[in-house]
Protein backbone atom coordinates (compact mmCIF):
# COMPACT_ATOMS: atom_id res chain seq x y z
CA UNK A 1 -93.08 -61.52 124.61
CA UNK A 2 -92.98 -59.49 128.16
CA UNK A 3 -94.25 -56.01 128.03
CA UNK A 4 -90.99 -54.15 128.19
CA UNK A 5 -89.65 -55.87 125.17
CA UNK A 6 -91.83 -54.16 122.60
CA UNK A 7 -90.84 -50.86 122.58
CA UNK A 8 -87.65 -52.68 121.30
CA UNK A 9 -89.39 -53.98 118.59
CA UNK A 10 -91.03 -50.83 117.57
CA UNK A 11 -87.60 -48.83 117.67
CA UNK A 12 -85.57 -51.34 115.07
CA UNK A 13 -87.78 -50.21 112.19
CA UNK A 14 -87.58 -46.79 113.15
CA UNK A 15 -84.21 -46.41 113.63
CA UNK A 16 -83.91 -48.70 110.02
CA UNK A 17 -85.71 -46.06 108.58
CA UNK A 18 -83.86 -43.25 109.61
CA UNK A 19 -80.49 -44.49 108.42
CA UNK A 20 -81.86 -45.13 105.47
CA UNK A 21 -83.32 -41.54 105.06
CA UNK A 22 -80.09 -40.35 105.80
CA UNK A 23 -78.17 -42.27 103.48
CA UNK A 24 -80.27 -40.95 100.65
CA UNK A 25 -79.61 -37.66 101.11
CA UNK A 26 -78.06 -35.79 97.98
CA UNK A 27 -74.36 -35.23 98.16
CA UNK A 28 -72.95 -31.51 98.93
CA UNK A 29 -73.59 -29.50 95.62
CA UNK A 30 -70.58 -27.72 94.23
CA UNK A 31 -68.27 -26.70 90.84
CA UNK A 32 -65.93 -29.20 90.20
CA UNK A 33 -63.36 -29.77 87.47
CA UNK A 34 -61.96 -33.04 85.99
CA UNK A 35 -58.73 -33.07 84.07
CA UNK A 36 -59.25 -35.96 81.52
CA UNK A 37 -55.85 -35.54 80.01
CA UNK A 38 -52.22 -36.99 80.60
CA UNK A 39 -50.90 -34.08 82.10
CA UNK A 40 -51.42 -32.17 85.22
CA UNK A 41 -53.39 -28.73 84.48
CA UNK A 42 -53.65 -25.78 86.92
CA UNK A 43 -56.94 -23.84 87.44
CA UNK A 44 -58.62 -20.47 88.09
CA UNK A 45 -61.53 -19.63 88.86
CA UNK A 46 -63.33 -16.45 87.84
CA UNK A 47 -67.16 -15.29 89.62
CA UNK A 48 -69.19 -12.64 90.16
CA UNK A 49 -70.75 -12.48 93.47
CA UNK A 50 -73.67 -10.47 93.30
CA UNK A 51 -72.04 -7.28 93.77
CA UNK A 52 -68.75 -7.75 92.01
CA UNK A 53 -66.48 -9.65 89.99
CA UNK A 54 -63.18 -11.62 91.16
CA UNK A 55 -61.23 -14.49 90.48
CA UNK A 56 -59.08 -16.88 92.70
CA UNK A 57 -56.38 -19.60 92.23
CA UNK A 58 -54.76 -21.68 91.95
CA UNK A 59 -56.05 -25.25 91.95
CA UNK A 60 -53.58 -28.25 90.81
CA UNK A 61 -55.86 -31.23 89.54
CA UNK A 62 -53.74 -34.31 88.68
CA UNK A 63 -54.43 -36.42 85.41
CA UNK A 64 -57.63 -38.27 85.60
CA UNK A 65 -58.32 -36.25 88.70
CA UNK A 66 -61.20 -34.36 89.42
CA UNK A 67 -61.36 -31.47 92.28
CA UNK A 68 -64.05 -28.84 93.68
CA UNK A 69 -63.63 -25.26 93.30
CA UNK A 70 -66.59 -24.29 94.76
CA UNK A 71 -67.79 -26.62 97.72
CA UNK A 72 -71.73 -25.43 98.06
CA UNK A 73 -74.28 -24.65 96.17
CA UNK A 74 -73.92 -22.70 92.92
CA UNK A 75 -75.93 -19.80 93.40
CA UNK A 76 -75.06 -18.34 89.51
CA UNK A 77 -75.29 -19.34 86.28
CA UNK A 78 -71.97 -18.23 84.71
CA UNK A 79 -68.37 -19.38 86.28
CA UNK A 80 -65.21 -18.81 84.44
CA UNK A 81 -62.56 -20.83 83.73
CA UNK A 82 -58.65 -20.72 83.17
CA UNK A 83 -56.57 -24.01 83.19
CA UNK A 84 -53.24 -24.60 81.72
CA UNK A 85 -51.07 -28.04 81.61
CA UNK A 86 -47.72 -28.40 83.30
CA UNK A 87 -44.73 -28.64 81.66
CA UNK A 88 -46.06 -29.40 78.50
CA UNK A 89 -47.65 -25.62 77.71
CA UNK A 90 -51.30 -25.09 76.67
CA UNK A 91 -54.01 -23.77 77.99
CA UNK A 92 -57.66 -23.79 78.25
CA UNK A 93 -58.96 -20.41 77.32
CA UNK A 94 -61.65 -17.89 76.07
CA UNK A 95 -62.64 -14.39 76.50
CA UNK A 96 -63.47 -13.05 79.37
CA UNK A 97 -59.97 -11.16 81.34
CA UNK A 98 -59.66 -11.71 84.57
CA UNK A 99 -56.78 -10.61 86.77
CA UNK A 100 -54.28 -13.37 88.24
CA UNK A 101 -50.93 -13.97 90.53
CA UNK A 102 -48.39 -16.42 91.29
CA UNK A 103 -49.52 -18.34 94.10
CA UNK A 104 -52.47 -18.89 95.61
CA UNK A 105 -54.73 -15.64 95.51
CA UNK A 106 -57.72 -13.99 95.87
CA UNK A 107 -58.44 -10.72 93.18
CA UNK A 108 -61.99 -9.18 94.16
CA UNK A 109 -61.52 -6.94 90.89
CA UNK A 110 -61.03 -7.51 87.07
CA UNK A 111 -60.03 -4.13 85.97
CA UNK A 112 -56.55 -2.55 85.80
CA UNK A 113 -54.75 -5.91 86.69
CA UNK A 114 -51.61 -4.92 85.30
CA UNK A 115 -51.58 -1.82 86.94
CA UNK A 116 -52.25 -3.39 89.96
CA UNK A 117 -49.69 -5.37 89.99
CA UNK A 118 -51.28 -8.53 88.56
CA UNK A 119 -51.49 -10.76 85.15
CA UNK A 120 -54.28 -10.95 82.83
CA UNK A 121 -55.68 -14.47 81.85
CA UNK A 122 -58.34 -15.31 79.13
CA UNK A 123 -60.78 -17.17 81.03
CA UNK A 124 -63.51 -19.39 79.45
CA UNK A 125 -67.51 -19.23 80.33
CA UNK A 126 -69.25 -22.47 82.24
CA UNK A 127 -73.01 -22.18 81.77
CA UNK A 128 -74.02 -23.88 84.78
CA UNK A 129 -77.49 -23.80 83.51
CA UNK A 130 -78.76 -22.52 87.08
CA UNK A 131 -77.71 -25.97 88.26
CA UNK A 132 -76.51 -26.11 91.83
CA UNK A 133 -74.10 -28.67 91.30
CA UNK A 134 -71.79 -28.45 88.26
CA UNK A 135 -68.68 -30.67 86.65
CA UNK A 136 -66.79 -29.00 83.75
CA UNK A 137 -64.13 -31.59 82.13
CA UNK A 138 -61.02 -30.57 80.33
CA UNK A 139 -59.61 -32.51 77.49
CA UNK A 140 -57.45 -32.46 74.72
């Protein structure tokens, strides 16, 4: 083995190392929501930022789909939740009122939604348990 050839042989392992320390790195934390139903289910999101409350929407999630609301870590405990099916009626609920539009929007308020101009929605708590990475399912 010539001289030059064993910084070569040195490198391999590191460079196996590194990829492998890579590859073990945790995957992005975020909120996500699965629809385990039949039917496809539209979703809102309600959140309070630190300072205030708001709510934004709307996600479509497919049946036996999953998608991300949130796509970083959770830095609260609470999220809320409103989901209903498609074309079949239902809805995922609770009590918590949050303000809501047609369309995709973005409410940083959930007081005097009607006289602003917007629905009210009933939306249902996640405890998140301080967990930076969340998945809520919704079934039947």
């Amino acid at each position: 083995m010539s001289r030059n050839s064993l910084p070569l042989l040195f490198a391999v392992p590191v460079l196996a190392g590194s990829l492998l320390a890579v590859s073990a790195l945790p995957a992005a934390a975020k909120l996500s929501v699965c629809n385990k139903t039949a039917h496809t289910a539209s979703l809102a999101l309600g959140f309070f930022d630190g300072k205030s409350w708001g709510s934004t929407g709307w996600w479509t999630v497919a049946a036996g789909s999953c998608t991300a609301l949130i796509e970083e870590p959770l830095n609260g405990r609470f999220y809320y939740v409103y989901a209903e099916h498609h074309d079949v009626g239902g809805a995922w609920e609770g009590d918590r009122s949050f303000c809501v539009k047609q369309g995709r929007f973005t409410i940083l308020s959930r007081t005097e939604c009607t006289a602003k101009g917007y629905d009210v929605k009933r939306f249902f708590q996640v405890d998140t348990g301080n967990s930076i990475d969340w998945t809520e399912n919704l079934a039947d």
